[in-house]
Protein backbone atom coordinates (compact mmCIF):
# COMPACT_ATOMS: atom_id res chain seq x y z
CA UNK A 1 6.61 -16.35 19.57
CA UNK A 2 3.50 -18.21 18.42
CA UNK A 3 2.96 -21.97 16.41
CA UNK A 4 -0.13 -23.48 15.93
CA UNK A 5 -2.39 -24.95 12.95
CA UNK A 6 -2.98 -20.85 12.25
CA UNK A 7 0.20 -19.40 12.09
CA UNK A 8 3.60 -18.77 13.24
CA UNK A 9 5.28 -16.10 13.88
CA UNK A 10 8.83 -15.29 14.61
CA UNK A 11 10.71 -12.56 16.29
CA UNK A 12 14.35 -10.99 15.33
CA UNK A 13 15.99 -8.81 17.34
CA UNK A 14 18.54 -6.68 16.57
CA UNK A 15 20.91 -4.03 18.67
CA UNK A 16 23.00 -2.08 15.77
CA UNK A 17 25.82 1.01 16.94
CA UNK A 18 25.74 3.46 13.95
CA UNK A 19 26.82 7.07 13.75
CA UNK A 20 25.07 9.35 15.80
CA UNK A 21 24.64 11.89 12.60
CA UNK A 22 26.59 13.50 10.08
CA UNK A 23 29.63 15.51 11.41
CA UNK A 24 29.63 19.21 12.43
CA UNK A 25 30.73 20.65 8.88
CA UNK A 26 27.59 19.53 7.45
CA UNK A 27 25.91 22.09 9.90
CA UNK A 28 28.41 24.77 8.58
CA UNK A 29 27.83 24.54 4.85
CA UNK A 30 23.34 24.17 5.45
CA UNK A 31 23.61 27.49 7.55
CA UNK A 32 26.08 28.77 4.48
CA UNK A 33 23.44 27.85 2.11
CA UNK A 34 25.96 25.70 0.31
CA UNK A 35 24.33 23.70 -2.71
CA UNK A 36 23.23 20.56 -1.05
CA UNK A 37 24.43 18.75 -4.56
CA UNK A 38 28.44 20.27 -3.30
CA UNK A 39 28.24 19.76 -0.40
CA UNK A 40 31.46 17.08 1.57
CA UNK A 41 30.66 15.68 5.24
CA UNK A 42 31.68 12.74 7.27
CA UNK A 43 29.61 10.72 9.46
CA UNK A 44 29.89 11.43 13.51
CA UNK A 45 32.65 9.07 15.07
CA UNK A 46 30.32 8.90 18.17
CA UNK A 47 28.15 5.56 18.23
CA UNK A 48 24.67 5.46 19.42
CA UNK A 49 22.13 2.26 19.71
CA UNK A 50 19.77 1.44 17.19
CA UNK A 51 17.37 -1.32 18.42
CA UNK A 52 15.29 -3.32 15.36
CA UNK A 53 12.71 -5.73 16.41
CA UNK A 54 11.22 -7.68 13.29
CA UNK A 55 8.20 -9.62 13.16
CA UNK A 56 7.25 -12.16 10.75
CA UNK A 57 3.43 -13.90 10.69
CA UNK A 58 2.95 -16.46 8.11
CA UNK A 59 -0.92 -17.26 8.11
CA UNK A 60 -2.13 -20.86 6.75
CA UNK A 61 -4.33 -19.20 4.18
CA UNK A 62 -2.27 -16.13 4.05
CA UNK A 63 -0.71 -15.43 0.39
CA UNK A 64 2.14 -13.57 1.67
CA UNK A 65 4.43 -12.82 4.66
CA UNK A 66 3.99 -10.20 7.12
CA UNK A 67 6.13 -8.24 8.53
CA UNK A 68 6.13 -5.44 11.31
CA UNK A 69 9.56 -4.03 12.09
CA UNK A 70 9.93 -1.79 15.18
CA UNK A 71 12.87 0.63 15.40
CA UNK A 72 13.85 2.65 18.30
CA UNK A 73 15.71 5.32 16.82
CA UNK A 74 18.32 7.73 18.47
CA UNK A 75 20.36 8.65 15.57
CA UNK A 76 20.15 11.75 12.46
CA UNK A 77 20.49 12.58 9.07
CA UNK A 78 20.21 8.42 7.87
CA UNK A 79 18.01 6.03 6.21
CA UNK A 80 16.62 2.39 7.19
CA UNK A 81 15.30 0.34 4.62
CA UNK A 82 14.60 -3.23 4.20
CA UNK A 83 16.15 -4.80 0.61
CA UNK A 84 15.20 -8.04 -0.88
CA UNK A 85 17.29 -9.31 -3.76
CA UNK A 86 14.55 -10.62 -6.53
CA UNK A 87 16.64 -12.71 -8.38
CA UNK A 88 14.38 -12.04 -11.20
CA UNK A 89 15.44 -12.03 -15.08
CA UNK A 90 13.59 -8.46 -16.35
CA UNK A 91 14.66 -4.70 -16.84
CA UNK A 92 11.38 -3.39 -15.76
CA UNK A 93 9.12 -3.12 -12.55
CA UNK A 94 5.56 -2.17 -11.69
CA UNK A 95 4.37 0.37 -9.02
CA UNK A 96 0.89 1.34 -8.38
CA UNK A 97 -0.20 5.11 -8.09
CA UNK A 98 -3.18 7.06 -8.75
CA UNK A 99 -5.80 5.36 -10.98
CA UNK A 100 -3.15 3.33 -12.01
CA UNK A 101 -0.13 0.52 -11.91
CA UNK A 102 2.91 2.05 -13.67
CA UNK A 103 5.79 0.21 -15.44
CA UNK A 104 9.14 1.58 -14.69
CA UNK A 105 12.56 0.43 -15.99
CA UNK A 106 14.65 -0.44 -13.62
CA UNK A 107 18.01 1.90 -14.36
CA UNK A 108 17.41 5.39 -15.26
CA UNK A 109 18.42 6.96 -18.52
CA UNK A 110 21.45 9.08 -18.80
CA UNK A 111 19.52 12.33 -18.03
CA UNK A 112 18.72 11.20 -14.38
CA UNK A 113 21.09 13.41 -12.29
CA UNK A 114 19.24 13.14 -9.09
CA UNK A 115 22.30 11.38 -6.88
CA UNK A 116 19.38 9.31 -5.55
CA UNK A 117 17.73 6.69 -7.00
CA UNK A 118 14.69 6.36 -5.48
CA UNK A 119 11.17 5.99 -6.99
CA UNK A 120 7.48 6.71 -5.18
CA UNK A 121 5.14 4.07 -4.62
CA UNK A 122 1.29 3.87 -2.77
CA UNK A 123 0.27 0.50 -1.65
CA UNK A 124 2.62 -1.71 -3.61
CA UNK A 125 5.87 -1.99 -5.78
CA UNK A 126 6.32 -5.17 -7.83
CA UNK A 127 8.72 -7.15 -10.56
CA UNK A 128 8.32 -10.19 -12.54
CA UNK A 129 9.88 -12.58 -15.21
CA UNK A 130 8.78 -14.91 -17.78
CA UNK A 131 8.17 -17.65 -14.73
CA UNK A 132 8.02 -15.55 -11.44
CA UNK A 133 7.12 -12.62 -9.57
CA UNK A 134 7.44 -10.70 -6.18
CA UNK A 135 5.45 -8.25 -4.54
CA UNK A 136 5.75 -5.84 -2.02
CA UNK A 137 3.01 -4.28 -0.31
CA UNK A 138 3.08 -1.41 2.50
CA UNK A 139 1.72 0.28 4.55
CA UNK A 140 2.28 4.08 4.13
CA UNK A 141 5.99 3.61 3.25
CA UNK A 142 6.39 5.56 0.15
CA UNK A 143 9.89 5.46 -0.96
CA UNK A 144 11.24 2.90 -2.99
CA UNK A 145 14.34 1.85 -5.25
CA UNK A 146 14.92 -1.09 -7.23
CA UNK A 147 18.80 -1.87 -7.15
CA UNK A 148 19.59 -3.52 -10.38
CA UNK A 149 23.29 -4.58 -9.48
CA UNK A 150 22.28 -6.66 -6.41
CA UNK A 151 19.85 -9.14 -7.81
CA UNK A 152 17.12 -6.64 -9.14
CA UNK A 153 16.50 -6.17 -5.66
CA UNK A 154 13.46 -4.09 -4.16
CA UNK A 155 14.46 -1.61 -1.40
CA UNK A 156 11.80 -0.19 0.81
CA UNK A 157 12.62 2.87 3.18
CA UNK A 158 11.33 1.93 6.69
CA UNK A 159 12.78 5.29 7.98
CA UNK A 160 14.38 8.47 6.95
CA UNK A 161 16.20 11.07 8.74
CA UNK A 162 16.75 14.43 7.80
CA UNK A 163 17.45 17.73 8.89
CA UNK A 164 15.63 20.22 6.09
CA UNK A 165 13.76 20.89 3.45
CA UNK A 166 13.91 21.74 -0.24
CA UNK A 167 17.17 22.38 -2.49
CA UNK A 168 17.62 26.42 -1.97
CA UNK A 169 18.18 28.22 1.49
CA UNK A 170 18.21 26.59 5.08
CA UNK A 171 14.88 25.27 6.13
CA UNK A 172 15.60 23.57 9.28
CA UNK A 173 12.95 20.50 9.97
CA UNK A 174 14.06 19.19 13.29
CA UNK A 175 11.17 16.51 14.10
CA UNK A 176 12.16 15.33 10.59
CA UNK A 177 14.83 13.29 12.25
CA UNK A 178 11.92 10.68 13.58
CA UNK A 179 13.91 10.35 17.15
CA UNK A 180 11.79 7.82 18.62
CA UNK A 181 10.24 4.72 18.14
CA UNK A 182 7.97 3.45 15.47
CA UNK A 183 6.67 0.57 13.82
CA UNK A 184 6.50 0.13 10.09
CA UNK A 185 4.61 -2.89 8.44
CA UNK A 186 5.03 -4.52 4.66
CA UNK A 187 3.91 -7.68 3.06
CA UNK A 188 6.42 -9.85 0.54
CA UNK A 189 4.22 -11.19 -1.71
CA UNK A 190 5.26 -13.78 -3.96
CA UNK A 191 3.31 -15.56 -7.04
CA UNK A 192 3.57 -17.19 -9.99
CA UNK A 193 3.82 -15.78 -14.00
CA UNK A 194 0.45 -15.23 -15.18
CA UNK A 195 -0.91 -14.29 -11.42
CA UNK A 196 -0.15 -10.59 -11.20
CA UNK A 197 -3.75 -9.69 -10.63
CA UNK A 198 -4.16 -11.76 -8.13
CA UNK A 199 -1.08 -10.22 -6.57
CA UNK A 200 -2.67 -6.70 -6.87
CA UNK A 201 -5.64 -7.44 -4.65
CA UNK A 202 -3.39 -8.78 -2.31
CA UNK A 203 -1.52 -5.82 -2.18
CA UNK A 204 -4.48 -3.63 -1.64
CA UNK A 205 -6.35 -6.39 0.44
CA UNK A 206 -3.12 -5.62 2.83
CA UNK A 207 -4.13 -1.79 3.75
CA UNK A 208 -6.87 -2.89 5.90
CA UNK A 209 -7.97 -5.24 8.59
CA UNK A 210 -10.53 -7.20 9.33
CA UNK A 211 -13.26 -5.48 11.84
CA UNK A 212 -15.16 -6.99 13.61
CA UNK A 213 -18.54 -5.38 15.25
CA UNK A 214 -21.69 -6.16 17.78
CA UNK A 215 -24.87 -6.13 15.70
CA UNK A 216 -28.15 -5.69 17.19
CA UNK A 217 -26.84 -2.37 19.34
CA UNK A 218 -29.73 0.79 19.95
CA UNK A 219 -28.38 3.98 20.92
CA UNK A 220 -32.05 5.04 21.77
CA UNK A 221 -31.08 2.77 24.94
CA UNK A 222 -28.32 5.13 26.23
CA UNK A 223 -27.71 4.91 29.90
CA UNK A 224 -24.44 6.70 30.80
CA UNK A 225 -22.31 8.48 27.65
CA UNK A 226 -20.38 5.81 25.70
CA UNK A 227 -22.77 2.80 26.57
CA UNK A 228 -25.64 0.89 24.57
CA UNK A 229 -27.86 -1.53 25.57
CA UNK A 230 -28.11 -4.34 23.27
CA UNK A 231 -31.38 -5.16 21.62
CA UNK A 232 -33.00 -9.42 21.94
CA UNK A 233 -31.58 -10.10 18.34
CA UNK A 234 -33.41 -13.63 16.93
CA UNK A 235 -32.00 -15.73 13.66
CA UNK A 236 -29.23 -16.82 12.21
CA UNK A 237 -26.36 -14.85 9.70
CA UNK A 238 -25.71 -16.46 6.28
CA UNK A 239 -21.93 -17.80 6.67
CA UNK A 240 -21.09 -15.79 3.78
CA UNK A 241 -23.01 -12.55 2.88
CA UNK A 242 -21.57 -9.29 1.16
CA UNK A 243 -22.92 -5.94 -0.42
CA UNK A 244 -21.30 -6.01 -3.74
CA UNK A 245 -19.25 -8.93 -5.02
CA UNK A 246 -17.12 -8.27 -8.03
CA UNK A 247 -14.65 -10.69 -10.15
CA UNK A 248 -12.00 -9.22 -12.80
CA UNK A 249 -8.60 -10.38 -13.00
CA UNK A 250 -6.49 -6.96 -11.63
CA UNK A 251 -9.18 -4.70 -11.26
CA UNK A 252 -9.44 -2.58 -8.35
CA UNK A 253 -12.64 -1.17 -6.27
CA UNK A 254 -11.77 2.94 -5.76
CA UNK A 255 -14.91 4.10 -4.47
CA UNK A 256 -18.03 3.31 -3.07
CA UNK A 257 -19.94 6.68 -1.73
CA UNK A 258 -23.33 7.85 -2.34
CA UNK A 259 -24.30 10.93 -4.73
CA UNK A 260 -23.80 14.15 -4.04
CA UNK A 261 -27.13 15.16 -5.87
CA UNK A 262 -29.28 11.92 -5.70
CA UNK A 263 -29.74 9.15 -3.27
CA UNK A 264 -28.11 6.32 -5.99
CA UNK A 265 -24.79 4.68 -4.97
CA UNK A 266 -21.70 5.12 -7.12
CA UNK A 267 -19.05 2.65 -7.57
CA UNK A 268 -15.74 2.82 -9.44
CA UNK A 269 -13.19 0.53 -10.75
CA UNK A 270 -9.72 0.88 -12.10
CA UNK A 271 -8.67 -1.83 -14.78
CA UNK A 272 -4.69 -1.80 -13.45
CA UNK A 273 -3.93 -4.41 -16.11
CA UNK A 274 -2.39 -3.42 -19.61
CA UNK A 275 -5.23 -5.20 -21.62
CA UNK A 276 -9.06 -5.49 -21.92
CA UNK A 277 -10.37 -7.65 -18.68
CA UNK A 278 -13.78 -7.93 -17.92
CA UNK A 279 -15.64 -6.88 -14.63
CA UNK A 280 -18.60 -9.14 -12.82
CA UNK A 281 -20.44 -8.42 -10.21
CA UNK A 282 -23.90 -10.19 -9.25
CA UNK A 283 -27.58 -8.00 -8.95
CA UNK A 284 -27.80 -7.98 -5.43
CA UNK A 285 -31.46 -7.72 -4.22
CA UNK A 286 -30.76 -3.92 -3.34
CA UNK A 287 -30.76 -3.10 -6.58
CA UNK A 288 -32.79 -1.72 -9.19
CA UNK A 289 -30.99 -0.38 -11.60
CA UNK A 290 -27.21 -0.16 -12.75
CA UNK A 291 -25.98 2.45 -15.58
CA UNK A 292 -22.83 3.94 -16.21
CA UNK A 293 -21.92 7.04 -15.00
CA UNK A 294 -18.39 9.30 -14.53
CA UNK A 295 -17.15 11.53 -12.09
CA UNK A 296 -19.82 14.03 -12.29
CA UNK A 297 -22.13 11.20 -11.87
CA UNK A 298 -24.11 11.87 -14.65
CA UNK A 299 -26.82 8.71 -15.73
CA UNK A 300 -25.38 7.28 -18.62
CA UNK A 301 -26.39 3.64 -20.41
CA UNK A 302 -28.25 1.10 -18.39
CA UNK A 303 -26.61 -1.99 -17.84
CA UNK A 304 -28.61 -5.07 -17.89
CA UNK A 305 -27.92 -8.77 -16.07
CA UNK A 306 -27.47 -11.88 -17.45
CA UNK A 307 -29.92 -14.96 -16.88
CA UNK A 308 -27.59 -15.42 -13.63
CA UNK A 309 -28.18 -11.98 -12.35
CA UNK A 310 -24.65 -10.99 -13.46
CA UNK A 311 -23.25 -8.29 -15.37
CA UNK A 312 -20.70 -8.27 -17.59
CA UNK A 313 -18.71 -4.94 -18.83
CA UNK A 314 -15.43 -5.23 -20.68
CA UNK A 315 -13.33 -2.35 -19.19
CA UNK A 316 -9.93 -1.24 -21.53
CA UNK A 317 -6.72 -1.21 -20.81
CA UNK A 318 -5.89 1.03 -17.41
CA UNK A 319 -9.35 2.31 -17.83
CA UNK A 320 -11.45 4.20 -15.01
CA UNK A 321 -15.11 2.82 -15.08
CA UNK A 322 -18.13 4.41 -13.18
CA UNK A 323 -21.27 2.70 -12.33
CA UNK A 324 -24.77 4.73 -10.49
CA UNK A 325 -26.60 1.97 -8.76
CA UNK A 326 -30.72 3.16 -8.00
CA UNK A 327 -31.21 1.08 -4.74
């Protein structure tokens, strides 16, 4: 679709005839209340189209592969999900949650009976080995499963069909079947050993876009509902220029808000790494005064700068840091 000194990007199409749903006894035994764990269906013998469209962009500077794929469903009671064998030499996997990048193994113990098994992710899933590593980032796709027989490989639902809810009684859900189209979107990340960090803050970096705005706008110059007049705007913009800049190998910016009580700014990290790392971020002229805080954003120690303007705090493993800034 597109090649220049940029980016490329390709386009797959696919047309795919696949059961239309599960057969008419299945509808028996959910309005019998049948255990869904006993319960013995067929697929539909009637076909119906399934059209995938698949977009890869690979950016010069980009550190991973995009991908938006585009599925016009017509079909119930299935699952679409994108699998990509690893080929990596480890038993465990990573997957970031709340406040925190969790390490899972990779088969379940003998007390998993859940016939499915599939894990819960929020912007990312990863695995690595000894040399390499291979990321996964997404965009509000939740469901994951790492199949350990086929190359360790990570499988990410795109789409999932189904007719009810819960594990007792008949709860019909109906739009739960996603007729329709829709668009999913994920990012294969990989890096090297030694690199996961870096491979973190691309997989957060990868739930938002750039945005680009007008400066120089007055609303005070409204002439019809929905317009502005633009203010004469004189000088130039630095070519690089940011509120807060922050180093720390896999740490992660949560929050940026101001207090609920008191006009000072509150940041928070989360040190997603399973060792000490240590957080920098430069005095910006705003500032007069950092200390830490915690949730309740209480004033706690003041921090103070180094002869560069930087400061320095060594956060612990996984921990959750809090810092009031006086402006």
């Amino acid at each position: 679709m597109e090649k220049n000194a940029f980016r490329t990007v390709v386009e797959i199409c696919h047309e795919m005839m696949i059961p239309s749903g599960m057969g008419e006894e299945l509808q028996r035994q959910r309005e019998m209340c049948i255990d869904p764990y006993t319960r013995v269906a067929n697929r539909s013998k009637e076909l119906v189209p399934m059209e995938v469209k698949t977009v890869l962009t690979l950016e010069k500077s980009g550190k991973g592969l995009h991908v938006a794929t585009t599925i016009c469903n017509q079909a119930k009671d299935h699952r679409v999900r994108v699998v990509m064998p690893t080929g990596l030499n480890t038993s465990t996997h990573l997957a970031d949650s709340a406040f925190e990048v969790v390490k899972r193994n990779n088969r379940h113990n003998d007390t998993w009976t859940n016939p499915c098994g599939c894990e819960r992710q929020q912007c990312f899933a990863a695995m690595e080995d000894e040399t390499n590593g291979l990321l996964v980032a997404n965009r509000g796709l939740y469901e994951y499963e790492v199949l350990a027989d086929e190359e360790n490989a990570i499988a990410v639902t795109l789409l999932r069909s189904v007719a009810e809810m819960g594990d007792w009684g008949y709860f019909p859900t109906p739009k739960a079947q996603q007729i329709g189209t829709f668009t999913l979107e994920f990012e294969v990340v990989p890096y090297a050993a030694g690199k996961t960090g870096e491979a973190f803050t691309e997989g957060y970096a990868f739930q938002q876009d750039l945005t680009a705005a007008q400066a120089g706008l007055s609303k005070a110059w409204l002439r019809k509902p929905g317009q502005v007049k633009p203010e004469l705007v004189s000088g130039e913009m630095p070519l690089e220029m940011s509120f807060l800049r922050f180093e720390g190998e896999g740490i992660h910016l949560t929050a940026f808000k101001k207090g609920l009580a008191k006009d000072d700014l509150f940041v928070r990290f989360v040190n997603n790494m399973p060792q000490d790392e240590v957080l920098s971020f430069r005095k910006e002229s705003w500032m007069k005064e950092v200390y830490r805080s915690n949730v309740v954003e209480e004033k706690g120690e003041v921090l103070c700068p180094d002869e560069n303007g930087v400061y320095h705090v060594t956060l612990r493993e996984f921990e959750i840091a809090t810092f009031g800034v006086v402006k």
